[in-house]
PDB file of N, CA and C in Angstrom:
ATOM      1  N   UNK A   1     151.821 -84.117  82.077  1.00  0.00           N
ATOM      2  CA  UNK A   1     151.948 -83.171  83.157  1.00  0.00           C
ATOM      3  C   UNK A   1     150.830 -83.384  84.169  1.00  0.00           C
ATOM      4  N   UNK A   2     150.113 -84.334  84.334  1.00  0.00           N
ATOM      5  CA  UNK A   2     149.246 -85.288  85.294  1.00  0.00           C
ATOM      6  C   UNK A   2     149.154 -84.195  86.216  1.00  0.00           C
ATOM      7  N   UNK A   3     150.971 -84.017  87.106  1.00  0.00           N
ATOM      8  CA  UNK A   3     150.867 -83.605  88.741  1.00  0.00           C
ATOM      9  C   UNK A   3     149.945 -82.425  88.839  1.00  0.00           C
ATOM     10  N   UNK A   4     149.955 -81.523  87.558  1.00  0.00           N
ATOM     11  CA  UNK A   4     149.893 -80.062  88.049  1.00  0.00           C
ATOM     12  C   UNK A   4     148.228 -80.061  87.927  1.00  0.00           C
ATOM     13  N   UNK A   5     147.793 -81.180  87.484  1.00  0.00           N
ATOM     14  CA  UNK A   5     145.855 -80.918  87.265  1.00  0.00           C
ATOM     15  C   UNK A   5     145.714 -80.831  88.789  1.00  0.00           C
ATOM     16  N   UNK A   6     146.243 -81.083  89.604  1.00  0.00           N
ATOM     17  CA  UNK A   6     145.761 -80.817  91.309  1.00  0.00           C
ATOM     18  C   UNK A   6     146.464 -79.826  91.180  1.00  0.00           C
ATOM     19  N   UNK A   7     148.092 -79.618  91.535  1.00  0.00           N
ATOM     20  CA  UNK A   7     148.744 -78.677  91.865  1.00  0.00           C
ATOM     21  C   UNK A   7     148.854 -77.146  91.321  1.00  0.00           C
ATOM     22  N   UNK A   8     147.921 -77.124  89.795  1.00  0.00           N
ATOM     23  CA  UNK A   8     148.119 -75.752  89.618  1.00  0.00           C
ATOM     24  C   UNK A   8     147.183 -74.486  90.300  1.00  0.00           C
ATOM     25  N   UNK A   9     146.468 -74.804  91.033  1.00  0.00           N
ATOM     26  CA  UNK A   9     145.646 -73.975  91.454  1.00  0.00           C
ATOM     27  C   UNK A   9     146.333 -74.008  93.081  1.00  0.00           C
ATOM     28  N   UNK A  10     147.196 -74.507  93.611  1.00  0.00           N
ATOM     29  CA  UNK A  10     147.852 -74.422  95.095  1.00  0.00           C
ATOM     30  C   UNK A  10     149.267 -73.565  94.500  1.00  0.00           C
ATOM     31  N   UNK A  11     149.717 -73.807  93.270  1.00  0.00           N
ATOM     32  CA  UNK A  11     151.222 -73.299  92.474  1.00  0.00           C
ATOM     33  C   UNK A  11     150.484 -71.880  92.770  1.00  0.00           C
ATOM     34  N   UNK A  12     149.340 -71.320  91.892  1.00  0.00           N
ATOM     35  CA  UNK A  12     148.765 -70.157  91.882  1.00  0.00           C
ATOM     36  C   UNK A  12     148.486 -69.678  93.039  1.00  0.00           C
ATOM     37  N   UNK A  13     147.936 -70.045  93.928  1.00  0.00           N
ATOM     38  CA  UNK A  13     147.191 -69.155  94.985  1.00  0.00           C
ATOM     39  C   UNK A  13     148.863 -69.197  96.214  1.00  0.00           C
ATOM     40  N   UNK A  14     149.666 -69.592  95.778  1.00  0.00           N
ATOM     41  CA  UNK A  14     150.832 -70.310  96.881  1.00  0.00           C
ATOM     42  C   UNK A  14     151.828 -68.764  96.662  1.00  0.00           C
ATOM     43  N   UNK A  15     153.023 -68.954  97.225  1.00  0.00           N
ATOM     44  CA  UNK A  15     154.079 -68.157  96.887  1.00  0.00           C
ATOM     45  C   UNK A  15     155.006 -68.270  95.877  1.00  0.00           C
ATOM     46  N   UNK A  16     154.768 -69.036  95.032  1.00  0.00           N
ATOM     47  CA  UNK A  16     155.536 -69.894  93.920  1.00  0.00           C
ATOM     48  C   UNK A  16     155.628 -68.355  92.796  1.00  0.00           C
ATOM     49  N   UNK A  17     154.270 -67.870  92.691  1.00  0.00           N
ATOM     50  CA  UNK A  17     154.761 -66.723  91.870  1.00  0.00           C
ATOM     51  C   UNK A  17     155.388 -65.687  91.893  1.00  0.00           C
ATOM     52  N   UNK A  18     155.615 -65.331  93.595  1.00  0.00           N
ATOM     53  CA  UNK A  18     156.501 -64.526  93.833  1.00  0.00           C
ATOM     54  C   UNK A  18     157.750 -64.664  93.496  1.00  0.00           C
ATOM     55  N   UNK A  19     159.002 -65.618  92.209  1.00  0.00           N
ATOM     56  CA  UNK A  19     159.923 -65.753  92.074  1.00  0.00           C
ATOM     57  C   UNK A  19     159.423 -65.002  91.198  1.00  0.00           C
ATOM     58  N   UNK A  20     158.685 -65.140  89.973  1.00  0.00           N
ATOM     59  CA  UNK A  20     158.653 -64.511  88.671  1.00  0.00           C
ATOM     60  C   UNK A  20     158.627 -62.925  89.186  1.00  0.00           C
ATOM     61  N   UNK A  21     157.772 -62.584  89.875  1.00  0.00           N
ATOM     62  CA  UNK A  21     157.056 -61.435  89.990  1.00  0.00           C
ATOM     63  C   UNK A  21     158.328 -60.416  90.264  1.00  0.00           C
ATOM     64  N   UNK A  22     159.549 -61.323  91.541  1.00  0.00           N
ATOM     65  CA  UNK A  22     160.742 -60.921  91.877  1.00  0.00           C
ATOM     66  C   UNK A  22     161.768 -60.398  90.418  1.00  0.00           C
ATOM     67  N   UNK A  23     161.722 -61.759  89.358  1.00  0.00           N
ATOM     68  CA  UNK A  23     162.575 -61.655  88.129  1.00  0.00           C
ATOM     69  C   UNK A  23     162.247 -60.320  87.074  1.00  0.00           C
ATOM     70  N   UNK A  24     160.739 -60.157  87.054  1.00  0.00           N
ATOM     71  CA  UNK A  24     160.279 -59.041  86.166  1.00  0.00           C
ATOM     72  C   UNK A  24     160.903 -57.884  86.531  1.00  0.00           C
ATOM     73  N   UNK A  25     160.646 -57.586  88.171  1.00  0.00           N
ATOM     74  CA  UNK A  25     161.130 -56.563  88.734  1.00  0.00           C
ATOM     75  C   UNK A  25     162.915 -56.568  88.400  1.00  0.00           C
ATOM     76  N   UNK A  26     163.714 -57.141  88.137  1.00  0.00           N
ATOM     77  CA  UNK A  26     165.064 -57.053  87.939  1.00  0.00           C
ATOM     78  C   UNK A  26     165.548 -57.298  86.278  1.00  0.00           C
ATOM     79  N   UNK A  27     164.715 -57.743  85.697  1.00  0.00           N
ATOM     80  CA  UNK A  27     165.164 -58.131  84.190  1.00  0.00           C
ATOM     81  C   UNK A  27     165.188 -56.769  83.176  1.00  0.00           C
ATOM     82  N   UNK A  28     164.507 -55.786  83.680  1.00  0.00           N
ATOM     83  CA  UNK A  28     164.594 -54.680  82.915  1.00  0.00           C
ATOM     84  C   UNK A  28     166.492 -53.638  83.139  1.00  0.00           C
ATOM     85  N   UNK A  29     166.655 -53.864  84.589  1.00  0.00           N
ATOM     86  CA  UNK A  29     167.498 -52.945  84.573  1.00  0.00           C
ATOM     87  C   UNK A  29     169.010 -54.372  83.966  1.00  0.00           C
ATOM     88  N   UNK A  30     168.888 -55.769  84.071  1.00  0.00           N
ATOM     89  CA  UNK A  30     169.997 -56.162  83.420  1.00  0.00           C
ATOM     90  C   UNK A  30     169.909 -56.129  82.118  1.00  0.00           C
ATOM     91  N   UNK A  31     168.887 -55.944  81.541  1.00  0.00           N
ATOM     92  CA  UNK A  31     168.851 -55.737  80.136  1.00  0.00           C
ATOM     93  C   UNK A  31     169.656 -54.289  79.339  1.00  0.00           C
ATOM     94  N   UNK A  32     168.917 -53.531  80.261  1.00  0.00           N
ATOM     95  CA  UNK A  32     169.644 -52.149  80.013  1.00  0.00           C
ATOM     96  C   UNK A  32     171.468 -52.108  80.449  1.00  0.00           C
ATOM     97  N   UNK A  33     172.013 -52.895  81.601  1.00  0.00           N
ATOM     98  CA  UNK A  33     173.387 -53.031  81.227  1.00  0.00           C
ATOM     99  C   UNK A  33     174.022 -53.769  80.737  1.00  0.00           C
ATOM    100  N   UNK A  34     173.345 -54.520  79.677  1.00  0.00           N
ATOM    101  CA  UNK A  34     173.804 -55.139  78.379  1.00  0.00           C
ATOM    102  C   UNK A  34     173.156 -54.135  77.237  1.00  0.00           C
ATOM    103  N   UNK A  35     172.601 -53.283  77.191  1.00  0.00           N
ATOM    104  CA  UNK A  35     172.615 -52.473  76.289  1.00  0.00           C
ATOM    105  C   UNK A  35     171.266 -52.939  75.399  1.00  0.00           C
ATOM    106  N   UNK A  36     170.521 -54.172  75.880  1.00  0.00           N
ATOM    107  CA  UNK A  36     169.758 -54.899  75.168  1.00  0.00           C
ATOM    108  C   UNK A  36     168.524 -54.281  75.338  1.00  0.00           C
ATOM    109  N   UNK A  37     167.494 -54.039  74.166  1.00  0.00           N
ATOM    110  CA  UNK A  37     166.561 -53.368  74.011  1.00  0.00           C
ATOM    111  C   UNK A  37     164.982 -54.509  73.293  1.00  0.00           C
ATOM    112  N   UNK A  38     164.854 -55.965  73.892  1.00  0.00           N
ATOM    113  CA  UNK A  38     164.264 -56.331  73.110  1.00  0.00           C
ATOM    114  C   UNK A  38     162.764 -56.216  73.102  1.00  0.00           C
ATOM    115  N   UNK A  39     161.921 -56.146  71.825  1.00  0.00           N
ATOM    116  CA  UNK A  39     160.486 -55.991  71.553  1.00  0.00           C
ATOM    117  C   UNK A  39     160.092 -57.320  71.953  1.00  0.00           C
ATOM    118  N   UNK A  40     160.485 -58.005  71.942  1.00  0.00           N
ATOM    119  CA  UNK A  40     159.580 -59.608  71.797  1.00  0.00           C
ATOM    120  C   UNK A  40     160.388 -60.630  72.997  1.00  0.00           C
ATOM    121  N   UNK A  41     159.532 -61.209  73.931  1.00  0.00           N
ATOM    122  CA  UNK A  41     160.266 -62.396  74.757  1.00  0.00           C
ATOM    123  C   UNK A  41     159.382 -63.185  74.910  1.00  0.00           C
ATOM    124  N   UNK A  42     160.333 -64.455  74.975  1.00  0.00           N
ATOM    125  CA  UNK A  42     159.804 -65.897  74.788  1.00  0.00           C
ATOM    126  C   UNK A  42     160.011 -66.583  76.578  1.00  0.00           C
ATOM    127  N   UNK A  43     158.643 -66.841  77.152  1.00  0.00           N
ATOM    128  CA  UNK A  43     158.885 -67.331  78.379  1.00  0.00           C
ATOM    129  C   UNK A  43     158.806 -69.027  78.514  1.00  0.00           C
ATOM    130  N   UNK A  44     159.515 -69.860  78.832  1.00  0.00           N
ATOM    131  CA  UNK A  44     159.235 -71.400  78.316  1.00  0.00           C
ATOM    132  C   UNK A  44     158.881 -71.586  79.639  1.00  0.00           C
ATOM    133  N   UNK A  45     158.027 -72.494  79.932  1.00  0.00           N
ATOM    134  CA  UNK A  45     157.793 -73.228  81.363  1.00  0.00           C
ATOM    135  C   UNK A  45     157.054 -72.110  82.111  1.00  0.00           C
ATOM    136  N   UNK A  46     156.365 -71.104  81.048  1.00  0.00           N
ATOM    137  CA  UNK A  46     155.537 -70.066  81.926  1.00  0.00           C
ATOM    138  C   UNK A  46     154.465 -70.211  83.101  1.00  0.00           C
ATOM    139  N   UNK A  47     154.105 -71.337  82.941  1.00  0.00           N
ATOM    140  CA  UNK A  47     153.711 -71.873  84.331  1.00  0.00           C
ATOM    141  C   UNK A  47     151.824 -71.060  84.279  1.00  0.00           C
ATOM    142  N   UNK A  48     151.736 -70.338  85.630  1.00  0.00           N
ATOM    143  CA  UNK A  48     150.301 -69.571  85.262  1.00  0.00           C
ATOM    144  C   UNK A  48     150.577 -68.176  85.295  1.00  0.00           C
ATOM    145  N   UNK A  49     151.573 -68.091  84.466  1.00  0.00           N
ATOM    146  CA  UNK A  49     151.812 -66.642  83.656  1.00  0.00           C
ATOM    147  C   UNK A  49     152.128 -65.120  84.082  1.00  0.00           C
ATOM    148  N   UNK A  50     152.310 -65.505  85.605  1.00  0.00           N
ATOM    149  CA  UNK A  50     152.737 -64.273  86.391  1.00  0.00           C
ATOM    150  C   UNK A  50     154.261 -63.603  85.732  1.00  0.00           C
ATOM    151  N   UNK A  51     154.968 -64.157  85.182  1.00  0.00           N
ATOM    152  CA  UNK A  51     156.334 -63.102  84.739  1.00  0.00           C
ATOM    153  C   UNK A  51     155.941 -63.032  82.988  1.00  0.00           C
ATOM    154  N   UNK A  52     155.425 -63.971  82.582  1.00  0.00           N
ATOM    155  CA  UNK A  52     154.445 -63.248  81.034  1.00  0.00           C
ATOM    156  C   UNK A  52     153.647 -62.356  81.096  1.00  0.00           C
ATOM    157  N   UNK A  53     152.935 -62.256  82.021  1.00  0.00           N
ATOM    158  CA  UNK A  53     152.117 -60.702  82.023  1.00  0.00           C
ATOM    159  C   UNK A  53     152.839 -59.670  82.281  1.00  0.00           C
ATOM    160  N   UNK A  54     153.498 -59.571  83.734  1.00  0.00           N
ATOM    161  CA  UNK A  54     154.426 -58.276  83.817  1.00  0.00           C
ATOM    162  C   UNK A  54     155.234 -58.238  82.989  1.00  0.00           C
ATOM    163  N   UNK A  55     155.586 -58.923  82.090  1.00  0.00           N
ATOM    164  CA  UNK A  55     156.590 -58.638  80.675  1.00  0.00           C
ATOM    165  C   UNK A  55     155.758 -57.946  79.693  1.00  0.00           C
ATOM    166  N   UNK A  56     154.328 -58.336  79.539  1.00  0.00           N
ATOM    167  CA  UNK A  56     153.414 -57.398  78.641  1.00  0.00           C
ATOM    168  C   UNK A  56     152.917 -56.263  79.101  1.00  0.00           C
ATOM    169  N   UNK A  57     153.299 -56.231  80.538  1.00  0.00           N
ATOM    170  CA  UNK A  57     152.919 -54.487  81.438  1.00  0.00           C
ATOM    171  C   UNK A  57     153.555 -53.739  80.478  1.00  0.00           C
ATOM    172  N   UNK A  58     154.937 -54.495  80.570  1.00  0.00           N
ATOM    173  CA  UNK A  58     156.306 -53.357  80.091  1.00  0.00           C
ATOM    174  C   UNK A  58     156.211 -53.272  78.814  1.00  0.00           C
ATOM    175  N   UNK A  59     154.976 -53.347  78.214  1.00  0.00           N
ATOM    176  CA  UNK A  59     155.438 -53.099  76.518  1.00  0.00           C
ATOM    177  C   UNK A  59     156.198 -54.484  75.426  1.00  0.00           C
ATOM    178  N   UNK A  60     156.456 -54.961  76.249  1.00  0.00           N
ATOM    179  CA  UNK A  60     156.850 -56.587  75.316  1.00  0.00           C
ATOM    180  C   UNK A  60     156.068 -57.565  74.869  1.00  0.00           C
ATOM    181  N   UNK A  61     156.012 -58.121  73.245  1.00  0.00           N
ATOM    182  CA  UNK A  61     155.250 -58.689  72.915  1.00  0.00           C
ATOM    183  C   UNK A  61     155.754 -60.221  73.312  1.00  0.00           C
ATOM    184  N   UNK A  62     155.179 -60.759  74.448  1.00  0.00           N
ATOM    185  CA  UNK A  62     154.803 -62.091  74.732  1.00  0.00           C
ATOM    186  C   UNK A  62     154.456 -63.196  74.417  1.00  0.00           C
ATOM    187  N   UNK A  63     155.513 -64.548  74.471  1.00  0.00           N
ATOM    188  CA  UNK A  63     154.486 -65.666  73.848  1.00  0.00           C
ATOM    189  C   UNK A  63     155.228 -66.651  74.813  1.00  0.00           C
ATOM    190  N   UNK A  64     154.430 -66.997  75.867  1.00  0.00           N
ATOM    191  CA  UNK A  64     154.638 -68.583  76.745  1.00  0.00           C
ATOM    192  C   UNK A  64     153.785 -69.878  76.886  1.00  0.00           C
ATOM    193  N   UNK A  65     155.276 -70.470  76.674  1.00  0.00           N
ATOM    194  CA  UNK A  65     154.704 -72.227  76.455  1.00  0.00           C
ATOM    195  C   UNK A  65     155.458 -73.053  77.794  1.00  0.00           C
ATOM    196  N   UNK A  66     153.834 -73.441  77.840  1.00  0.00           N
ATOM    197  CA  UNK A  66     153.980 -74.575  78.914  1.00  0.00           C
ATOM    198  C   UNK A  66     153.104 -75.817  78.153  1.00  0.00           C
ATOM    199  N   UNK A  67     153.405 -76.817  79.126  1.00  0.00           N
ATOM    200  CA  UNK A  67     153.239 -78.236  78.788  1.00  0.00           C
ATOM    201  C   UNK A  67     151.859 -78.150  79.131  1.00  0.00           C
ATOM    202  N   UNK A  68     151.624 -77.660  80.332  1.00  0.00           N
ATOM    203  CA  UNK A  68     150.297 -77.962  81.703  1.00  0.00           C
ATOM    204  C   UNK A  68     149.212 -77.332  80.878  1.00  0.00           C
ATOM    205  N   UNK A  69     148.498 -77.522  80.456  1.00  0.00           N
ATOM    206  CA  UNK A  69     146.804 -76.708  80.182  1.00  0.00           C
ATOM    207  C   UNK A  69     146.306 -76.595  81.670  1.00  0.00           C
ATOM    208  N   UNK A  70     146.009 -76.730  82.234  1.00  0.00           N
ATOM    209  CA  UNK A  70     146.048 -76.687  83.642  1.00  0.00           C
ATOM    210  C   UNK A  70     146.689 -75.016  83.870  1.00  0.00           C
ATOM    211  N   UNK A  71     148.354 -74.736  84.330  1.00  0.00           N
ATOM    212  CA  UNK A  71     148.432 -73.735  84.329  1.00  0.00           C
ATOM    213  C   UNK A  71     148.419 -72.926  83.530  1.00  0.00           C
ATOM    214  N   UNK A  72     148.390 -73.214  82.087  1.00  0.00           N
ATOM    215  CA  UNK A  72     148.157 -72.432  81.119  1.00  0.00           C
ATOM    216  C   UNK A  72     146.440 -71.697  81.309  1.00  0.00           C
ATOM    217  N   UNK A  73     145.571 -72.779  81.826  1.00  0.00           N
ATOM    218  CA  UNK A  73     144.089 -72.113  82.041  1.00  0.00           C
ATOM    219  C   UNK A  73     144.707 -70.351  82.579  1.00  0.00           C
ATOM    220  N   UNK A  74     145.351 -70.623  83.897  1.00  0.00           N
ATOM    221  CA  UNK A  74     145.177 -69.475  85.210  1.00  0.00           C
ATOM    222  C   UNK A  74     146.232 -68.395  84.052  1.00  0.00           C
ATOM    223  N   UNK A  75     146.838 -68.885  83.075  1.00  0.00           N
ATOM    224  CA  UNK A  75     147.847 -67.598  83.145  1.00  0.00           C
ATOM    225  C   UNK A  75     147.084 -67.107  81.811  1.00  0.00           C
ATOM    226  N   UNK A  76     146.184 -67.754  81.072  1.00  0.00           N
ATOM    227  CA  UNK A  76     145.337 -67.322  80.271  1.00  0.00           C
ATOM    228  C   UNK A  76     144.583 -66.263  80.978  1.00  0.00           C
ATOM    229  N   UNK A  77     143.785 -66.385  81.818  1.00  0.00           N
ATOM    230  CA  UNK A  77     142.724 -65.117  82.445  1.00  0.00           C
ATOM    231  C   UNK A  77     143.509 -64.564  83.373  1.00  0.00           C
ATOM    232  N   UNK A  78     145.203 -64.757  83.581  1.00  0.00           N
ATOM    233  CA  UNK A  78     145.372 -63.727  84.395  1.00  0.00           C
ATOM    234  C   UNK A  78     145.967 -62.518  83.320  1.00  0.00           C
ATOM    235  N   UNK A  79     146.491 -62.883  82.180  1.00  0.00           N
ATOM    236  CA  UNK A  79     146.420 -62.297  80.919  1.00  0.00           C
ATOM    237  C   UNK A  79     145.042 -61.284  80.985  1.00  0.00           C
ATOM    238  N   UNK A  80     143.796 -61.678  80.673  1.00  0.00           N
ATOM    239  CA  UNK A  80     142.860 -60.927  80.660  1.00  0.00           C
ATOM    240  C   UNK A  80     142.698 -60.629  81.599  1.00  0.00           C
ATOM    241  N   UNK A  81     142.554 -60.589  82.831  1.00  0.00           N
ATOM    242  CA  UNK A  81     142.578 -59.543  83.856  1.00  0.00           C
ATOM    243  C   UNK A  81     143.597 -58.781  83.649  1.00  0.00           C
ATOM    244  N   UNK A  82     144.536 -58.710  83.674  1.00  0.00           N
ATOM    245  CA  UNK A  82     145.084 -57.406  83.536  1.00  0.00           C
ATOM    246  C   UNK A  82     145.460 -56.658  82.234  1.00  0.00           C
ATOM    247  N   UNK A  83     144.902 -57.539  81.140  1.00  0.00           N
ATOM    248  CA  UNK A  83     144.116 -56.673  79.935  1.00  0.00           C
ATOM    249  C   UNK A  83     145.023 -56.601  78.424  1.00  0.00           C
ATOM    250  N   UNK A  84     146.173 -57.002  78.725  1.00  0.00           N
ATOM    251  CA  UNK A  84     147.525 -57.523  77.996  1.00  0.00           C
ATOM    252  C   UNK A  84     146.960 -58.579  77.248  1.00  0.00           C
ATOM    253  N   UNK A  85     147.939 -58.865  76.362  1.00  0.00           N
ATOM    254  CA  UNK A  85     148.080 -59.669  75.020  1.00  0.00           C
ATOM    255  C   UNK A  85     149.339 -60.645  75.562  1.00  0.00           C
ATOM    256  N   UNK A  86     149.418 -61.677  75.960  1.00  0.00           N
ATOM    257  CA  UNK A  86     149.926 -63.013  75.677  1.00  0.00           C
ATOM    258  C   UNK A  86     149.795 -63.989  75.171  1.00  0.00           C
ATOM    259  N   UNK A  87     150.679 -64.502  73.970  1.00  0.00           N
ATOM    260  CA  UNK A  87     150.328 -65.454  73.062  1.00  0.00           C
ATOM    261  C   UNK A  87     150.655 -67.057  73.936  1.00  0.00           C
ATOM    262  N   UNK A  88     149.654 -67.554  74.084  1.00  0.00           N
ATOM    263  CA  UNK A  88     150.226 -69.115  75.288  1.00  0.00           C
ATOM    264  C   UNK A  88     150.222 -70.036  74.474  1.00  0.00           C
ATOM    265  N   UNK A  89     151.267 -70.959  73.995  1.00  0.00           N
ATOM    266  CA  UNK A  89     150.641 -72.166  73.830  1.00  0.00           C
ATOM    267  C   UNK A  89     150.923 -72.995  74.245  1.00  0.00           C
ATOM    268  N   UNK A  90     150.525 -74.753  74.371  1.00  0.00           N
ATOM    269  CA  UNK A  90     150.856 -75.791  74.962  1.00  0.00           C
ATOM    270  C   UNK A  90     151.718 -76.487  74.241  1.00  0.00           C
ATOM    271  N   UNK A  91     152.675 -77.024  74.755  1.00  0.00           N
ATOM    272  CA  UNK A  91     153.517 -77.680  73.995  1.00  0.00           C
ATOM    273  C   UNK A  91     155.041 -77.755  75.232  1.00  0.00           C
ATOM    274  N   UNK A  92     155.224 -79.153  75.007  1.00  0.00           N
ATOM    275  CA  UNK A  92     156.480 -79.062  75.615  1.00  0.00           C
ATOM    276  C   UNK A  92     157.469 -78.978  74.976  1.00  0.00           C
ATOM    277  N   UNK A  93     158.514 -78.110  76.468  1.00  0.00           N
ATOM    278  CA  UNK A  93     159.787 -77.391  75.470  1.00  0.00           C
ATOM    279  C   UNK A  93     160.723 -78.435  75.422  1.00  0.00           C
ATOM    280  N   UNK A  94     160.814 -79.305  75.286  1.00  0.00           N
ATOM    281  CA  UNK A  94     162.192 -80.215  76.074  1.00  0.00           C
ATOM    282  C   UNK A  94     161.958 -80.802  74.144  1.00  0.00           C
ATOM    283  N   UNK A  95     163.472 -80.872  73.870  1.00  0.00           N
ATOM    284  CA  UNK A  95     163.669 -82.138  72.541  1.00  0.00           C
ATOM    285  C   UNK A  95     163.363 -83.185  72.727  1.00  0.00           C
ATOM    286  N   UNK A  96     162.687 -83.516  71.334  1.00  0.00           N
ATOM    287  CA  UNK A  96     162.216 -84.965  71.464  1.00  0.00           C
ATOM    288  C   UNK A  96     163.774 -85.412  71.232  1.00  0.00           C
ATOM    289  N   UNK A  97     163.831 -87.125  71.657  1.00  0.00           N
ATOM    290  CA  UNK A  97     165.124 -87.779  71.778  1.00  0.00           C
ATOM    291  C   UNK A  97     164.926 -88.817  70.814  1.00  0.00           C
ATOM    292  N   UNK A  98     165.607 -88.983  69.993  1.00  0.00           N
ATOM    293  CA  UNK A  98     166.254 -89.555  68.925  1.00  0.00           C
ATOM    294  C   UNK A  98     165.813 -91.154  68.892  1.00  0.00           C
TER     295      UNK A  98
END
């Protein structure tokens, strides 16, 4: 994940997180018209952790994996800034191929 050792700190400070930030804000009420009530979500490709934290605002126990240590750094302390429990680890999600 080479690109993002430059790019994760322009991903972060950029508008890039405003998609997640958009999804948090809407994932609660489609959940509720599926009737779905879940304790625990899994974010893959969490990037620097802006829709993993507002998922731990709401009371959900959190765990996102990204490839990048890089953005995993920013979504680690943006975790502790806002004082939540997200479990991060590194690892890419994609199957290994045969």
């Amino acid at each position: 994940m080479g690109i993002y050792r430059e790019f994760a700190r322009l991903y972060t400070c950029g508008a890039y997180p405003e998609y997640s930030r958009r999804m948090a804000e809407l994932l609660p009420a489609v959940l509720k018209r599926f009737g779905a009530n879940p304790e625990t979500l899994l974010d893959l490709a969490c990037g620097e952790g802006t829709f993993a934290v507002l998922m731990a605002q709401q009371g959900l126990r959190v765990t996102g994996v990204d490839a990048s240590p890089e953005m995993l750094r920013f979504a680690r302390k943006k975790a502790e800034e806002a004082g939540v429990e997200v479990h991060f680890i590194e690892q890419d999600m994609r199957l290994p191929c045969p």
